[in-house]
C-alpha atoms as a PDB file:
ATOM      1  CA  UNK A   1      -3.158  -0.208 -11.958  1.00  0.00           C
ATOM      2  CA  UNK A   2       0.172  -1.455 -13.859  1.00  0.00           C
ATOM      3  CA  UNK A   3       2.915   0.339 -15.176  1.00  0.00           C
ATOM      4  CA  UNK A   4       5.074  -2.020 -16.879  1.00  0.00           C
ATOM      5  CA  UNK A   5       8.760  -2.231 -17.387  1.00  0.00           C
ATOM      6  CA  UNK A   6      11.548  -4.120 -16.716  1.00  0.00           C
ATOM      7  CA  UNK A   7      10.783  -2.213 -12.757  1.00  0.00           C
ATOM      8  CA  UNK A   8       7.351  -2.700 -12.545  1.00  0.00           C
ATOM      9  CA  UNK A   9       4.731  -1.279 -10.525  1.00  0.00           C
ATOM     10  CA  UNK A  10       1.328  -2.718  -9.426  1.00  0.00           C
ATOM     11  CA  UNK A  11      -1.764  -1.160  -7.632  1.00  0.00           C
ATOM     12  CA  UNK A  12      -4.960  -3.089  -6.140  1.00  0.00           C
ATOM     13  CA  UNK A  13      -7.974  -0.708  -5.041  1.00  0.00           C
ATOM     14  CA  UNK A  14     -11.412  -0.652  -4.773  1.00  0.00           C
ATOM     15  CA  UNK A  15     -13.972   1.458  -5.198  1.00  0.00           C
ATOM     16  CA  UNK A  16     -16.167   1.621  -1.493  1.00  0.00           C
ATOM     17  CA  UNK A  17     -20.286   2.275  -2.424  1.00  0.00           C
ATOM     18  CA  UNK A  18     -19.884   5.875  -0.661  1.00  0.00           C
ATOM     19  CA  UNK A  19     -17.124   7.078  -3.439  1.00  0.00           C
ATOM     20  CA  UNK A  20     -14.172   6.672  -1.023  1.00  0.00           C
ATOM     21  CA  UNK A  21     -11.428   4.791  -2.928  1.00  0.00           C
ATOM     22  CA  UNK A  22      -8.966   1.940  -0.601  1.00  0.00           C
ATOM     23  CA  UNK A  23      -5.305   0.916  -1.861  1.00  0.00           C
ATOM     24  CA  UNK A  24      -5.731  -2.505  -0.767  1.00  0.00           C
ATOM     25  CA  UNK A  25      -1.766  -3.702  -2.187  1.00  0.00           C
ATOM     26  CA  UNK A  26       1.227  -3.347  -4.335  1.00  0.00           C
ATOM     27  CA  UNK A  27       3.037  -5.315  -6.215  1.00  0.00           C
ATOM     28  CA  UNK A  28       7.199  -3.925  -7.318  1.00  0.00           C
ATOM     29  CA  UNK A  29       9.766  -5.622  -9.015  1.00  0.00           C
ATOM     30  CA  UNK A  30      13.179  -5.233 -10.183  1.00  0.00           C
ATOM     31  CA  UNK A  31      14.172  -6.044 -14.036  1.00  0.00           C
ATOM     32  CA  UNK A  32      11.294  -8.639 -14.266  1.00  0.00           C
ATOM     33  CA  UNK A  33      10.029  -9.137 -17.722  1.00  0.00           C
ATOM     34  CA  UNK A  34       6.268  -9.266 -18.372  1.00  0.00           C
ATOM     35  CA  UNK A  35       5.372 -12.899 -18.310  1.00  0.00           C
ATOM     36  CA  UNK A  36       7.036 -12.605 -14.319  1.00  0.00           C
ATOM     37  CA  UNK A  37       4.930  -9.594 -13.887  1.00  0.00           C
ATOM     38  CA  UNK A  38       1.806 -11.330 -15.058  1.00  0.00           C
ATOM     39  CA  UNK A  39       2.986 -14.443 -13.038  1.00  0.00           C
ATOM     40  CA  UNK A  40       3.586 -12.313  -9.783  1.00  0.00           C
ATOM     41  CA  UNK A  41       0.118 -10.819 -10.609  1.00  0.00           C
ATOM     42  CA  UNK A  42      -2.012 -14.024 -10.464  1.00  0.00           C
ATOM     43  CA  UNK A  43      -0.183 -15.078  -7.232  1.00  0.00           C
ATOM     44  CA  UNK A  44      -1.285 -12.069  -5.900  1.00  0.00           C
ATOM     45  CA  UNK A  45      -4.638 -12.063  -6.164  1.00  0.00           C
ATOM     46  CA  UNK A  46      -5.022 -15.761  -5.258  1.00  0.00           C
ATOM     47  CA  UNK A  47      -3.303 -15.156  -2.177  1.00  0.00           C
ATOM     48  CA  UNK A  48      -5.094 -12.311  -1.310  1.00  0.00           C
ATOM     49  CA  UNK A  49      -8.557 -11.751  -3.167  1.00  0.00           C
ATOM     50  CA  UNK A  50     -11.317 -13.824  -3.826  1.00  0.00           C
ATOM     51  CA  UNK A  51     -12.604 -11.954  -7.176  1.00  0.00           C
ATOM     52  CA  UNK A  52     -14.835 -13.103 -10.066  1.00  0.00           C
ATOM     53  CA  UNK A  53     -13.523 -10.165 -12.304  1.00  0.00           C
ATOM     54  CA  UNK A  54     -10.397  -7.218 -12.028  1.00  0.00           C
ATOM     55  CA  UNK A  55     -10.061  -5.004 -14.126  1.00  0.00           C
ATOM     56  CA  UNK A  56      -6.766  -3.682 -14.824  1.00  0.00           C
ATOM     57  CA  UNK A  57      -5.235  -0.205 -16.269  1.00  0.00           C
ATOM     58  CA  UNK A  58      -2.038   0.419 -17.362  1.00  0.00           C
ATOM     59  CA  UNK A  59       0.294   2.569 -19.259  1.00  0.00           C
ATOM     60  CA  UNK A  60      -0.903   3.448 -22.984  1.00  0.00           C
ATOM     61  CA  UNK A  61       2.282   2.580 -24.017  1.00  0.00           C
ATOM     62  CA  UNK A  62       2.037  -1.178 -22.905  1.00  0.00           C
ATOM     63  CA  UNK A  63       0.507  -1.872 -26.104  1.00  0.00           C
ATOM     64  CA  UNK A  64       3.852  -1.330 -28.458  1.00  0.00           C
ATOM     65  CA  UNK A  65       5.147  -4.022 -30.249  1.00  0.00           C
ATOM     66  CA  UNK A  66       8.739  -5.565 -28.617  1.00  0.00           C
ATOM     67  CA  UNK A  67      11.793  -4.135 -30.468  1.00  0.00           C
ATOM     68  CA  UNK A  68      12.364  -8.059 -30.262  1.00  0.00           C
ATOM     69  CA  UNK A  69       9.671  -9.780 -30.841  1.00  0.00           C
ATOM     70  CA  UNK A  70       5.856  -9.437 -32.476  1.00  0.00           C
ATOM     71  CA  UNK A  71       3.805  -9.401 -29.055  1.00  0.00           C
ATOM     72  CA  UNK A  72       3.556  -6.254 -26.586  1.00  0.00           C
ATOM     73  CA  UNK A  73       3.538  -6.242 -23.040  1.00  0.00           C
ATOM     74  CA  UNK A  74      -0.707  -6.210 -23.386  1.00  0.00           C
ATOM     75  CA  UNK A  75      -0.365  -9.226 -25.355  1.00  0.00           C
ATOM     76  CA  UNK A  76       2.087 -10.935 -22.586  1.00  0.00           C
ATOM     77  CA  UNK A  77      -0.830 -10.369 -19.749  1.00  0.00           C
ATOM     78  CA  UNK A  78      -3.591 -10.522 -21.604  1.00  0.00           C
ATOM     79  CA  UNK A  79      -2.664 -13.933 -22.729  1.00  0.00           C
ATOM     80  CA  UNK A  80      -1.636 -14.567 -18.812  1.00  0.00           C
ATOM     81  CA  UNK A  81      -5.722 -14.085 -18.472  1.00  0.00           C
ATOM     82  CA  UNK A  82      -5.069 -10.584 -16.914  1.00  0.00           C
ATOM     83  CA  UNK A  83      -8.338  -8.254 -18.516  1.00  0.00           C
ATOM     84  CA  UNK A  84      -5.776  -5.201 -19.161  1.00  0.00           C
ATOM     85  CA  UNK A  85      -7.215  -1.340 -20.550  1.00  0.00           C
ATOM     86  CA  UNK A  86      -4.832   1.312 -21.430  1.00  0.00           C
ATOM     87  CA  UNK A  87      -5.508   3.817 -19.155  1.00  0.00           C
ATOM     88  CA  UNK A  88      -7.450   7.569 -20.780  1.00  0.00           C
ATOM     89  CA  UNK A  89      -4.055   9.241 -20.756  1.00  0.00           C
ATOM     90  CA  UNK A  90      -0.292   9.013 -20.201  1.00  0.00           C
ATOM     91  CA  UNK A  91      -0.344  13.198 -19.332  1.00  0.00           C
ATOM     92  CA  UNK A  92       2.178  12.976 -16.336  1.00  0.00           C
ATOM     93  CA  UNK A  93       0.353  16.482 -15.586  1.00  0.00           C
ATOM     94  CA  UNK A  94      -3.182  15.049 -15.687  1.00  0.00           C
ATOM     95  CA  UNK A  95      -2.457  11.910 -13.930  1.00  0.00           C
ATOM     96  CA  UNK A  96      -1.016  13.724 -11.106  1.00  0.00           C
ATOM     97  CA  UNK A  97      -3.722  15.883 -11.332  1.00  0.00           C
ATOM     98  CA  UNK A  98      -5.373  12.737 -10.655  1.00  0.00           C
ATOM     99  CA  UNK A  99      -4.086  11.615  -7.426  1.00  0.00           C
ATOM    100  CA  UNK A 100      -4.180  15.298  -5.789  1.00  0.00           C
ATOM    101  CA  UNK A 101      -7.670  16.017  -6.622  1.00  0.00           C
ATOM    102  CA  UNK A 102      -8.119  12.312  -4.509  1.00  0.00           C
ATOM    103  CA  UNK A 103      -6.152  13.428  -1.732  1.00  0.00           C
ATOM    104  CA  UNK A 104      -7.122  16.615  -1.585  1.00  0.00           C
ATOM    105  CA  UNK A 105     -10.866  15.354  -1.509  1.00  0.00           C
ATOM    106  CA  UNK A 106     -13.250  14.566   1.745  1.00  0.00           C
ATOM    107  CA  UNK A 107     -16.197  12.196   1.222  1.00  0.00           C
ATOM    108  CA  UNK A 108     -18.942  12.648   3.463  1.00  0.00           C
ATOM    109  CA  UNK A 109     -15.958  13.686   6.035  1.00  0.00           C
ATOM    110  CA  UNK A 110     -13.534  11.196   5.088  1.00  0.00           C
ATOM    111  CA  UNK A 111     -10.089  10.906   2.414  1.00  0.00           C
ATOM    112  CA  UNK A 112     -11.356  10.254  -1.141  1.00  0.00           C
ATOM    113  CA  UNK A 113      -8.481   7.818  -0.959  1.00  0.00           C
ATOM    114  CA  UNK A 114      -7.079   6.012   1.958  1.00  0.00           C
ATOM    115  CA  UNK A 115      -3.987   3.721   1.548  1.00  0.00           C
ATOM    116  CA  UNK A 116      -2.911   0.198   3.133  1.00  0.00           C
ATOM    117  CA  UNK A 117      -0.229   1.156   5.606  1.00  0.00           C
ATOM    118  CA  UNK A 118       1.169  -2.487   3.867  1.00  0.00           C
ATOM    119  CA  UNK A 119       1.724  -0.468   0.770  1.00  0.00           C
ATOM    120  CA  UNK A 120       4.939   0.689   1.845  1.00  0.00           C
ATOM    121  CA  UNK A 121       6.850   1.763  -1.259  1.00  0.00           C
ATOM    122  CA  UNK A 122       3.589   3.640  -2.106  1.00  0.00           C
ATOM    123  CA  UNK A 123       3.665   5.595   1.053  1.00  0.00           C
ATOM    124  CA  UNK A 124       7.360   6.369   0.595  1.00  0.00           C
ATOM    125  CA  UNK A 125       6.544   7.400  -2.539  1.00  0.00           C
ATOM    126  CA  UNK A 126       4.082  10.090  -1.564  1.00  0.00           C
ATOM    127  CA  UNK A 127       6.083  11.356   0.915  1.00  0.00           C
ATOM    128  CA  UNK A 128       9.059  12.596  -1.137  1.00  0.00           C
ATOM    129  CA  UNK A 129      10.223   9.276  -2.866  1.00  0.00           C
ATOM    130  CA  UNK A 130       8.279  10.214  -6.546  1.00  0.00           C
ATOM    131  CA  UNK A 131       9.816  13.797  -6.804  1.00  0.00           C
ATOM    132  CA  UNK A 132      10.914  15.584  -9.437  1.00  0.00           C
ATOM    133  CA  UNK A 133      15.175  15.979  -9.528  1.00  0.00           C
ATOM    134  CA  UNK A 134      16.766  19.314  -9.584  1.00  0.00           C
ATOM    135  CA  UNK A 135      18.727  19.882 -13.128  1.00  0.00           C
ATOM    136  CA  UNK A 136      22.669  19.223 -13.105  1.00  0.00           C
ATOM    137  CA  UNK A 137      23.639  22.936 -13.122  1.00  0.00           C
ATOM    138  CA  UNK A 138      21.401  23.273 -10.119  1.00  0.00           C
ATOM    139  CA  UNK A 139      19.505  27.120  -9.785  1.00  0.00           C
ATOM    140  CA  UNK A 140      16.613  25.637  -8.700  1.00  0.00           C
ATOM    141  CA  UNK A 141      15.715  24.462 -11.571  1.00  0.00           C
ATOM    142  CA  UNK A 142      13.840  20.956 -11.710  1.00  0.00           C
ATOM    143  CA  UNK A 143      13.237  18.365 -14.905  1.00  0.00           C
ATOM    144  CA  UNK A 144       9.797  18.471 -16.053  1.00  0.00           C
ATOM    145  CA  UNK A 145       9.026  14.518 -15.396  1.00  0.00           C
ATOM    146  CA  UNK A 146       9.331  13.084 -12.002  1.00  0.00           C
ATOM    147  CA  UNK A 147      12.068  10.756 -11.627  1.00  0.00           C
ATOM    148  CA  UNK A 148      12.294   7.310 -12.520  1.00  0.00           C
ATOM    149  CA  UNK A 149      13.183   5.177  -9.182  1.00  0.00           C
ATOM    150  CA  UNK A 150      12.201   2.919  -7.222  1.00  0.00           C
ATOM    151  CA  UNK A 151       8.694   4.988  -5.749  1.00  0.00           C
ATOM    152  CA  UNK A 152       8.225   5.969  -9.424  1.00  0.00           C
ATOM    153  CA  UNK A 153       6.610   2.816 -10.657  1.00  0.00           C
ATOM    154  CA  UNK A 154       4.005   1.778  -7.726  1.00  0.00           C
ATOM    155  CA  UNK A 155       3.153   6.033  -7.666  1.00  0.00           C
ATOM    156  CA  UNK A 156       2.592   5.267 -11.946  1.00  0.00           C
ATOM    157  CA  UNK A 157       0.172   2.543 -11.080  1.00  0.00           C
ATOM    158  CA  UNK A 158      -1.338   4.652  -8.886  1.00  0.00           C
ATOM    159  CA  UNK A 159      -2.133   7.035 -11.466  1.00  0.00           C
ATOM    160  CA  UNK A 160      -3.354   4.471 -13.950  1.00  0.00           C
ATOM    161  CA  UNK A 161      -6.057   2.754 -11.519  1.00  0.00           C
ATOM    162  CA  UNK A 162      -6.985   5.766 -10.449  1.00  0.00           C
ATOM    163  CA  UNK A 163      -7.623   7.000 -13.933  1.00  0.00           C
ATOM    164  CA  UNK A 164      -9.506   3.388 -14.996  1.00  0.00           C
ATOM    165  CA  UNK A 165     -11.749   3.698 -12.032  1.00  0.00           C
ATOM    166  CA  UNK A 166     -13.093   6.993 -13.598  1.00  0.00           C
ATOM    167  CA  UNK A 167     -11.430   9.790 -11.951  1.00  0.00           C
ATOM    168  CA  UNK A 168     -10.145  11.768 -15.004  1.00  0.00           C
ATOM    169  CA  UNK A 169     -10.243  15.578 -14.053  1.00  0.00           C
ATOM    170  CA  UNK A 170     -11.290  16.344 -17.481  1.00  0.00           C
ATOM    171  CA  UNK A 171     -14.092  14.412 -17.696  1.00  0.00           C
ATOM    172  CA  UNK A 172     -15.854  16.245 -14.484  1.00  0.00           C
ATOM    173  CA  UNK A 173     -17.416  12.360 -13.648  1.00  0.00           C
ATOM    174  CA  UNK A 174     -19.510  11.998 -16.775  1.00  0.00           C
ATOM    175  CA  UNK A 175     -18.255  10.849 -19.876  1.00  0.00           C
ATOM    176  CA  UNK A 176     -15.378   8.760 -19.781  1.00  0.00           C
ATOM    177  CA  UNK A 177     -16.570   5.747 -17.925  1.00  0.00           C
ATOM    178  CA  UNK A 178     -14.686   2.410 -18.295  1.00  0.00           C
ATOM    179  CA  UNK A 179     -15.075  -1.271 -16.107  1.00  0.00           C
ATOM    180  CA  UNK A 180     -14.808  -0.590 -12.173  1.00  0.00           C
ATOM    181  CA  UNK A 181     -12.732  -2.989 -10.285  1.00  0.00           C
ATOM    182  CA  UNK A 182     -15.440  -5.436  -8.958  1.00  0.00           C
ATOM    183  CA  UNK A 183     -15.896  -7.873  -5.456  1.00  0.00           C
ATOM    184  CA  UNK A 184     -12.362  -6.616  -4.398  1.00  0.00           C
ATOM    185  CA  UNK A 185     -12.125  -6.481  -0.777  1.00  0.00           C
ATOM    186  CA  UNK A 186      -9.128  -6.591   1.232  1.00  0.00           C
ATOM    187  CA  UNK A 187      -6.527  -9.106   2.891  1.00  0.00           C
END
């Protein structure tokens, strides 16, 4: 999963045969542009995984044209060789929806999803990093979008893989099916 930015975020999973889903790795950066993204991508993976084909999924958006030039951030990595989909939706409600049904979910008595503890920034994230910020005038009152921060970018990846690999809560598995992630396994 990517979401893209000048503070990008990237997720590596895979999909085990039983259903349970592994966070293998992240990627983060800090005002990159997308031909570094792509670059720190491909180092990645051949440092770390041995793969004939990924799949990745990203933020809908990543397909808009650049205010500056005539290429979009899906043009950038696709022509880095990265096999990018736009992932089903960019809902903030139904891609969190996403991740809780996953971690709210036991396979066979195991987590639906179990994460690297080398995914660090992820962790953080879950654990109060990605939150949503109270409103200036306070009350209790909190913006309707989490914040945007440092956790927010790997915990938007997240989302997106999680999404490409088929777990939509509105398609009930059936469907919606797009590529799965295949021959990851993990450093």
């Amino acid at each position: 999963g990517i979401d893209v930015g000048r503070s990008p975020g990237a997720i590596f999973l895979q999909e085990q045969p039983d259903g349970q889903t592994l966070v293998l790795s992240e990627i983060t950066g800090a005002d990159i542009s997308a031909v570094r993204l792509a670059d720190l991508i491909k180092q990645h993976v051949s440092k770390y995984y041995h793969l004939h084909e990924i799949h990745y999924y990203a933020d809908p958006a990543f397909t808009a044209m650049s205010q500056t030039r005539d290429e979009s951030v899906s043009d950038v990595l696709y022509n880095a060789g990265l096999l990018v989909f736009p992932a089903s939706t960019n809902s903030v409600d139904i891609r969190l929806e996403t991740v809780r049904g996953m971690l709210q979910t036991l396979i066979m008595g195991k987590p639906a999803l179990v994460i690297n503890k080398q995914c660090e920034i992820l962790i953080e994230a879950l654990i109060g990093g990605y939150h949503y910020k109270e409103e200036a005038l306070g009350g209790g009152r909190f913006k309707d979008r989490p914040e945007k921060n440092q956790y927010s970018h790997v915990a938007d990846a997240l989302q997106y893989a999680l999404l490409g690999a088929g777990n939509d809560p509105r398609m009930n598995g059936d469907a919606y099916h797009v590529p799965k992630v295949l021959g990851l396994y993990g450093p």
